[in-house]
C-alpha atoms as a PDB file:
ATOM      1  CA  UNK A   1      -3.051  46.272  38.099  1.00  0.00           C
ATOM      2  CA  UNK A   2      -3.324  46.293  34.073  1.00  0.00           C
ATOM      3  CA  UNK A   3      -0.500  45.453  33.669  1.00  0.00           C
ATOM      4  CA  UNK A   4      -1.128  42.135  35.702  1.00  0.00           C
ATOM      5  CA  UNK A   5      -4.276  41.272  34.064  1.00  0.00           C
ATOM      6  CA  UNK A   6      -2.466  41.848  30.657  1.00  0.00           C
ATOM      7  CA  UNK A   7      -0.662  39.540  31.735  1.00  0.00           C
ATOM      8  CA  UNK A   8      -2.776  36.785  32.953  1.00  0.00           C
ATOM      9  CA  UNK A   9      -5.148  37.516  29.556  1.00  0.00           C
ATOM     10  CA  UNK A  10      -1.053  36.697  27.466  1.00  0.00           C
ATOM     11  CA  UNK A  11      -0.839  33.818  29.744  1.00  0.00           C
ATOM     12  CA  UNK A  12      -4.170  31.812  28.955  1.00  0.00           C
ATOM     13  CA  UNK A  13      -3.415  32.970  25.255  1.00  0.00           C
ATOM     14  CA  UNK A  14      -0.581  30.908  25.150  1.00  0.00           C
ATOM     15  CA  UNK A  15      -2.072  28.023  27.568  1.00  0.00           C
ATOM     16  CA  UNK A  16      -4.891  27.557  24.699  1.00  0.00           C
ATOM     17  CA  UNK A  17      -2.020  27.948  21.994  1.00  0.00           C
ATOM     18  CA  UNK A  18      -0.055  25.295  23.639  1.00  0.00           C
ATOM     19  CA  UNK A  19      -3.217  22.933  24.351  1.00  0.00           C
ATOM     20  CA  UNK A  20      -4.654  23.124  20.388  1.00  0.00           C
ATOM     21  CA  UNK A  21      -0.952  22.836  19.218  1.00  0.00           C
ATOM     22  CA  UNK A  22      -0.535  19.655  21.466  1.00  0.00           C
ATOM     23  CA  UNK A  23      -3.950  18.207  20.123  1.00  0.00           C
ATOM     24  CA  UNK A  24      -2.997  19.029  16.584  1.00  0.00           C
ATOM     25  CA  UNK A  25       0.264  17.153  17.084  1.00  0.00           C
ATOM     26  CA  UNK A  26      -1.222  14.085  18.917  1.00  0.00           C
ATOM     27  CA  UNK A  27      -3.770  13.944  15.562  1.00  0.00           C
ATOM     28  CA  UNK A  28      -1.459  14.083  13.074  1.00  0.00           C
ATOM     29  CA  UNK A  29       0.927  11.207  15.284  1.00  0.00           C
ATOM     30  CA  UNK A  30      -2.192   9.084  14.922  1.00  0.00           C
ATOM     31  CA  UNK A  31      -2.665   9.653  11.389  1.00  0.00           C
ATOM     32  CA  UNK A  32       1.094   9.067  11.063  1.00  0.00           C
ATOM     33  CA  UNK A  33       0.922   5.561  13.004  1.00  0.00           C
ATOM     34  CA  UNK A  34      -2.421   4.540  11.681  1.00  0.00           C
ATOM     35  CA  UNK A  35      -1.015   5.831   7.863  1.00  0.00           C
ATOM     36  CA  UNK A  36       2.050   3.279   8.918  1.00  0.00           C
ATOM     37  CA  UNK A  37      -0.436   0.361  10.435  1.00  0.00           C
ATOM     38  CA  UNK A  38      -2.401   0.359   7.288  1.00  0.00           C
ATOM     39  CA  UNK A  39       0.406   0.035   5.210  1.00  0.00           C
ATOM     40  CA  UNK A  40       1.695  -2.950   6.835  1.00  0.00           C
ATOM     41  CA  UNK A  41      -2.248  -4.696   7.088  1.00  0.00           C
ATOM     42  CA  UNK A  42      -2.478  -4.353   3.870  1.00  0.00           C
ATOM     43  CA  UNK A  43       0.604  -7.946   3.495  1.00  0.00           C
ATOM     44  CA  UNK A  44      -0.658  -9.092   6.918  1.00  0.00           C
ATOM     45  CA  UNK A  45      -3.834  -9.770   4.832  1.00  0.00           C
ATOM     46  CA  UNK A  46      -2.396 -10.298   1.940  1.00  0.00           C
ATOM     47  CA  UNK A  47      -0.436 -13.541   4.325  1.00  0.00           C
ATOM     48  CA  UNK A  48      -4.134 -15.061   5.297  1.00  0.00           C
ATOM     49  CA  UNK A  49      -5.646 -14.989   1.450  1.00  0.00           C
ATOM     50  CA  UNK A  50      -5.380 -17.808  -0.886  1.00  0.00           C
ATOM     51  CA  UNK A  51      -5.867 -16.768  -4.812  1.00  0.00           C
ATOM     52  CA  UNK A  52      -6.303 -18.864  -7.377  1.00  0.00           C
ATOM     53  CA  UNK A  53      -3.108 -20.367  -8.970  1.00  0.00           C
ATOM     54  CA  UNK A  54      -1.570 -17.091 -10.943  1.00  0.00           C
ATOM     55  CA  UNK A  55       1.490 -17.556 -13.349  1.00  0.00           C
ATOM     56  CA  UNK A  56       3.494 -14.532 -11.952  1.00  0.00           C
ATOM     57  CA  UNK A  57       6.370 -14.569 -10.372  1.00  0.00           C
ATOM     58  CA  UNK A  58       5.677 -11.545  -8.347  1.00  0.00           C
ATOM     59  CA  UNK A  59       2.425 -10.471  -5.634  1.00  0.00           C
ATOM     60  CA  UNK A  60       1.600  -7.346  -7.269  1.00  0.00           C
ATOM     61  CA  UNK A  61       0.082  -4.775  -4.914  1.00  0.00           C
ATOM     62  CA  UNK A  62      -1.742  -1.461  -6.859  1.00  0.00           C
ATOM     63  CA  UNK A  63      -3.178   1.619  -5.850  1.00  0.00           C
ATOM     64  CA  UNK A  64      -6.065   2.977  -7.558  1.00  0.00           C
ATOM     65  CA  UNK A  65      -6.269   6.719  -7.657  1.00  0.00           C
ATOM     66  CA  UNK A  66      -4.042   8.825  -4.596  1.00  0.00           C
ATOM     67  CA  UNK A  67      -1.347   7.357  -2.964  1.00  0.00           C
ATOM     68  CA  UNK A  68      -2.347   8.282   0.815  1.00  0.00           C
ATOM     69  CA  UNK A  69       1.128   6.428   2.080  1.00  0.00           C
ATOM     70  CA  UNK A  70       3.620   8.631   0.290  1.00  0.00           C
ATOM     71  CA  UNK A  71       7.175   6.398  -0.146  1.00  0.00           C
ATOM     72  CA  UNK A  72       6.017   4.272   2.769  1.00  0.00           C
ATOM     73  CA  UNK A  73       5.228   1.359   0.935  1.00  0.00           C
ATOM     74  CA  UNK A  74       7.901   1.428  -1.191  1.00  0.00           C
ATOM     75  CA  UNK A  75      10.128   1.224   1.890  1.00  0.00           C
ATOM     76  CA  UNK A  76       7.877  -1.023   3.827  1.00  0.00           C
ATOM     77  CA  UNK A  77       7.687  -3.681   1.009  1.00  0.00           C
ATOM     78  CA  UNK A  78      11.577  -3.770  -0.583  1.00  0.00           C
ATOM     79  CA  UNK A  79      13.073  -6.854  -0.067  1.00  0.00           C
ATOM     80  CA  UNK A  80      10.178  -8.318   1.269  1.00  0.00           C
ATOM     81  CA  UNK A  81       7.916 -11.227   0.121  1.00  0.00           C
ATOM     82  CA  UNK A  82       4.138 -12.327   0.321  1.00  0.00           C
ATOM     83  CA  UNK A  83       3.594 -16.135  -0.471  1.00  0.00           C
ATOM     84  CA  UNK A  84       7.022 -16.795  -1.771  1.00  0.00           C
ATOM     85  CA  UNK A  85       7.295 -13.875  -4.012  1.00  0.00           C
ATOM     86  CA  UNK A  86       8.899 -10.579  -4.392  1.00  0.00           C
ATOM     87  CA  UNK A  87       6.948  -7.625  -3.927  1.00  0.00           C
ATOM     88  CA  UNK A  88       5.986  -5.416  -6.981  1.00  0.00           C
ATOM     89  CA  UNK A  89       3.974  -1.948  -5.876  1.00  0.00           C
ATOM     90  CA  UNK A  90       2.310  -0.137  -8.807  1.00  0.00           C
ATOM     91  CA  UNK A  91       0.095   3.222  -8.934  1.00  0.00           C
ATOM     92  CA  UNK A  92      -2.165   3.481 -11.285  1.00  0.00           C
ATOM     93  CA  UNK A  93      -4.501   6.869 -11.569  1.00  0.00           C
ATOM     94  CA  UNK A  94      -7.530   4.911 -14.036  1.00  0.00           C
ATOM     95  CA  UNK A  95      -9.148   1.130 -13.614  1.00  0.00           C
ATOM     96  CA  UNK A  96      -7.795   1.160 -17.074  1.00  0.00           C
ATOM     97  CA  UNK A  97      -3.902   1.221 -15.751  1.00  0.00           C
ATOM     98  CA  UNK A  98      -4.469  -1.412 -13.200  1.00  0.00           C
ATOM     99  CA  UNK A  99      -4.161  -4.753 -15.355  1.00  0.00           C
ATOM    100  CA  UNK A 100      -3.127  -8.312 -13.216  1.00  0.00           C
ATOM    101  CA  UNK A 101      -2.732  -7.695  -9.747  1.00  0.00           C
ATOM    102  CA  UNK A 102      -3.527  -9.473  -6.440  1.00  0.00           C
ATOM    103  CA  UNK A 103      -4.300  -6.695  -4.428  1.00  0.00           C
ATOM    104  CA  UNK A 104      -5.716  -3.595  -4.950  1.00  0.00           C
ATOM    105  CA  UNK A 105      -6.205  -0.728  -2.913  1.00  0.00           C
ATOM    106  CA  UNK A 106      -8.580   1.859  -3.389  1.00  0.00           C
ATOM    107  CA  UNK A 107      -8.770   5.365  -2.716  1.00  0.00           C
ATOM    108  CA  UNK A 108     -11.510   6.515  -5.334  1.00  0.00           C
ATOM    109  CA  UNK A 109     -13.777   8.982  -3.783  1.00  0.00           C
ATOM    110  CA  UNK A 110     -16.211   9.148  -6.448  1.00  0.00           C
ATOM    111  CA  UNK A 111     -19.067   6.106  -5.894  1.00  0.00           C
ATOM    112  CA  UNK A 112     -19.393   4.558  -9.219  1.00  0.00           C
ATOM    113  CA  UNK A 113     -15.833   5.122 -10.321  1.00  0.00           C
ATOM    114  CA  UNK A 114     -15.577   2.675  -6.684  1.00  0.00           C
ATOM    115  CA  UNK A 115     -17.923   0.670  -8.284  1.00  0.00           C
ATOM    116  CA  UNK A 116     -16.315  -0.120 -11.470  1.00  0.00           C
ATOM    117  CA  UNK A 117     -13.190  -0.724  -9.542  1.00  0.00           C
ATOM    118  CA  UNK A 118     -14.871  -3.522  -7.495  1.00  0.00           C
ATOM    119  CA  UNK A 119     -16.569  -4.794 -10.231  1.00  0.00           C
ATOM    120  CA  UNK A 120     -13.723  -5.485 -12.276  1.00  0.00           C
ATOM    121  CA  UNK A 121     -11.559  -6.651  -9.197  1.00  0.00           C
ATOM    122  CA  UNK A 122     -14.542  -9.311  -8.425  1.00  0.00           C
ATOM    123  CA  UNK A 123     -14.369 -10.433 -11.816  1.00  0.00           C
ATOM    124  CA  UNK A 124     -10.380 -10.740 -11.697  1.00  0.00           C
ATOM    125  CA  UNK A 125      -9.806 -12.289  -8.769  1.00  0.00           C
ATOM    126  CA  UNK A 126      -8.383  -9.703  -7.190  1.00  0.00           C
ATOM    127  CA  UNK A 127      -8.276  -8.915  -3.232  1.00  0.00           C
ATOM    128  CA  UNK A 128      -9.507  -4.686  -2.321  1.00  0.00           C
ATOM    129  CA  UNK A 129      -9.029  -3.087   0.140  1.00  0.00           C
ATOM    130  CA  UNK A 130     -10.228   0.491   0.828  1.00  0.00           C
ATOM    131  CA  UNK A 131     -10.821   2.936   4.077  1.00  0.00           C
ATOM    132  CA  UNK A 132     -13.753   4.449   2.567  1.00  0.00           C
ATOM    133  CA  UNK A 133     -16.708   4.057   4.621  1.00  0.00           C
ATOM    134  CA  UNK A 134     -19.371   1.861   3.525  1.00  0.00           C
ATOM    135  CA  UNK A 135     -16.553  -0.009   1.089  1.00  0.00           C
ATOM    136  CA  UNK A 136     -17.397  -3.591   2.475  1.00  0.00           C
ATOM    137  CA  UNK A 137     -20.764  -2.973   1.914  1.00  0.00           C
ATOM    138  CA  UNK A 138     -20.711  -1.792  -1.575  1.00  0.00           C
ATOM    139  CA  UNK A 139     -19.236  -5.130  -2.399  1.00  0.00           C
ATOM    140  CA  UNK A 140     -15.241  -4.605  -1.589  1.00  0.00           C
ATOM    141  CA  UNK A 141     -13.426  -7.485  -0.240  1.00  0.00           C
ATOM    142  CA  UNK A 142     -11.837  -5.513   3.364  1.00  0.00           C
ATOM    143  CA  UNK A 143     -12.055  -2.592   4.875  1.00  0.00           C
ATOM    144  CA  UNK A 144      -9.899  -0.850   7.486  1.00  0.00           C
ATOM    145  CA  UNK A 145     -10.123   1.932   9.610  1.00  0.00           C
ATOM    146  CA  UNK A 146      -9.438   3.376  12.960  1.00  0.00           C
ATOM    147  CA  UNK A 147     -11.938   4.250  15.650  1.00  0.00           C
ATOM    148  CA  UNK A 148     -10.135   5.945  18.969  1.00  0.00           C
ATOM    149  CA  UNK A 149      -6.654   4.778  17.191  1.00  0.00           C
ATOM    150  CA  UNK A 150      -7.893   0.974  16.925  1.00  0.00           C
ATOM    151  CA  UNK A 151      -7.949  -0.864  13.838  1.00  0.00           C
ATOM    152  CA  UNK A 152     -11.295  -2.088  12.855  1.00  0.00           C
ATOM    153  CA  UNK A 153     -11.725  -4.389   9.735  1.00  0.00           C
ATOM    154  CA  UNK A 154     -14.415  -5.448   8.003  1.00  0.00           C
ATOM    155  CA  UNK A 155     -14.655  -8.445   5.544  1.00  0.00           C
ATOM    156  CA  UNK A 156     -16.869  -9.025   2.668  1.00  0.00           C
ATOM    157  CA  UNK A 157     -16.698 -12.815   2.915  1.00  0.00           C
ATOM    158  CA  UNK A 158     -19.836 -13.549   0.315  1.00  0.00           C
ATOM    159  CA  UNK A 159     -17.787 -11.417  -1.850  1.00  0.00           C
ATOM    160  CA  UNK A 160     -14.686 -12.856  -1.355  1.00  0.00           C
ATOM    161  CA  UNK A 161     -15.915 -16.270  -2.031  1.00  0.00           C
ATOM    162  CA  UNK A 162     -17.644 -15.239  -5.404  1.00  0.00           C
ATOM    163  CA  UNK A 163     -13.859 -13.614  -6.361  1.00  0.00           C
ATOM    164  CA  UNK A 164     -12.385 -16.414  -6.013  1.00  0.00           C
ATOM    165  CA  UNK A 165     -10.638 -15.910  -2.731  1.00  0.00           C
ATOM    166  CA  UNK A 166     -10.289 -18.082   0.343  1.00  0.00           C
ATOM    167  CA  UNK A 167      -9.552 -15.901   3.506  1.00  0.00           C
ATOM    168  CA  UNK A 168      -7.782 -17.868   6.231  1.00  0.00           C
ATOM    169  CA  UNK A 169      -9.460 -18.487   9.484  1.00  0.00           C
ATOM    170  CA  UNK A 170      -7.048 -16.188  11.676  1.00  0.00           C
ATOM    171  CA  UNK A 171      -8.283 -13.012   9.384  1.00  0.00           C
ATOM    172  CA  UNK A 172     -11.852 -14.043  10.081  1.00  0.00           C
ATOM    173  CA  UNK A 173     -11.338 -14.283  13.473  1.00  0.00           C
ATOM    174  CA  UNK A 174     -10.336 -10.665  14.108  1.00  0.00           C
ATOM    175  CA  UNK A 175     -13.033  -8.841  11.608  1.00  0.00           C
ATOM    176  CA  UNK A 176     -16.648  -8.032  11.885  1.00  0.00           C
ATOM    177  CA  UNK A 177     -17.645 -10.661   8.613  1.00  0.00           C
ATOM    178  CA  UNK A 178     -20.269  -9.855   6.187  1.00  0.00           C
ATOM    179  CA  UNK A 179     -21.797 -13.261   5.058  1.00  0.00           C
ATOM    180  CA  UNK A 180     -24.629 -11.845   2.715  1.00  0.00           C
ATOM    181  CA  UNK A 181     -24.060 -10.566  -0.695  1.00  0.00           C
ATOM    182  CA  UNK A 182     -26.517  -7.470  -0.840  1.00  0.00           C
ATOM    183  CA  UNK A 183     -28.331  -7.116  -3.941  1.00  0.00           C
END
């Protein structure tokens, strides 16, 4: 009779192994997809933005600070175009390494480091993007994240407008829009 309860005691040991290794895996799949989704949003909303009139021949894309997406973009974006022009990705580690750019992702965790990023984007004309909570608000142009493995995106129109940009109707249409600068 020991023996059989040793076993059944094994048994739902390795049931609850099984169980948190299948939850595990089904997290990191939609971190994997939602890491892939946000890589291509970020030329889906490039598509729906109108700059103003830039002499480059190339949409420059940047990251600011970590690179979350690995060589994804890289693949994603060769041999690809965004308003008639080849695709240029850059990384940059300091605001100081960003230079001209039309979009600009950012990852910096620290709040006025953020800060000075949006500030100088604003000034530049320069669409951000972030997944850091509260980015829209702080006066970044879109954010994106995922609730229960759903995109949600939220758009800084007053913000927008004071940058510069003009965000096509379609992008509106699909994103809780913040009309209000806050002070």
């Amino acid at each position: 009779m020991t023996i059989d309860i040793a076993v059944r005691v094994l048994l739902g040991k390795l049931w609850i192994a099984a169980l948190l290794l299948l939850i595990q895996t089904s997290v990191a799949w939609a971190s994997d997809v939602e890491r892939k989704l946000e890589a291509v949003f970020i030329g889906r909303f490039a598509s729906y933005i109108e700059w103003p009139a830039k002499p480059r021949d190339k949409f420059v894309i940047t990251l600011l600070d970590d690179n979350p997406f690995g060589q994804l973009l890289d693949h994603l974006y060769q041999d690809k175009r965004i308003h008639n022009k080849s695709i240029e990705l850059r990384y940059a580690n300091r605001l100081e390494q960003v230079g001209e750019t039309d979009v600009l992702f950012i990852t910096l965790t620290s709040y006025s480091a953020r800060l000075t990023a949006i500030r100088y984007a604003q000034k530049h004309g320069i669409l951000t993007i972030s997944e850091i909570k509260g980015f829209a608000e702080s006066g970044g142009i879109i954010q994106l994240d995922f609730v229960e493995q759903k995109p949600r995106i939220k758009i800084n129109h007053a913000v927008a407008v004071k940058s510069g940009l003009k965000i096509g109707a379609p992008l509106l249409s699909i994103a809780n829009v913040l009309r209000e600068e806050k002070p």
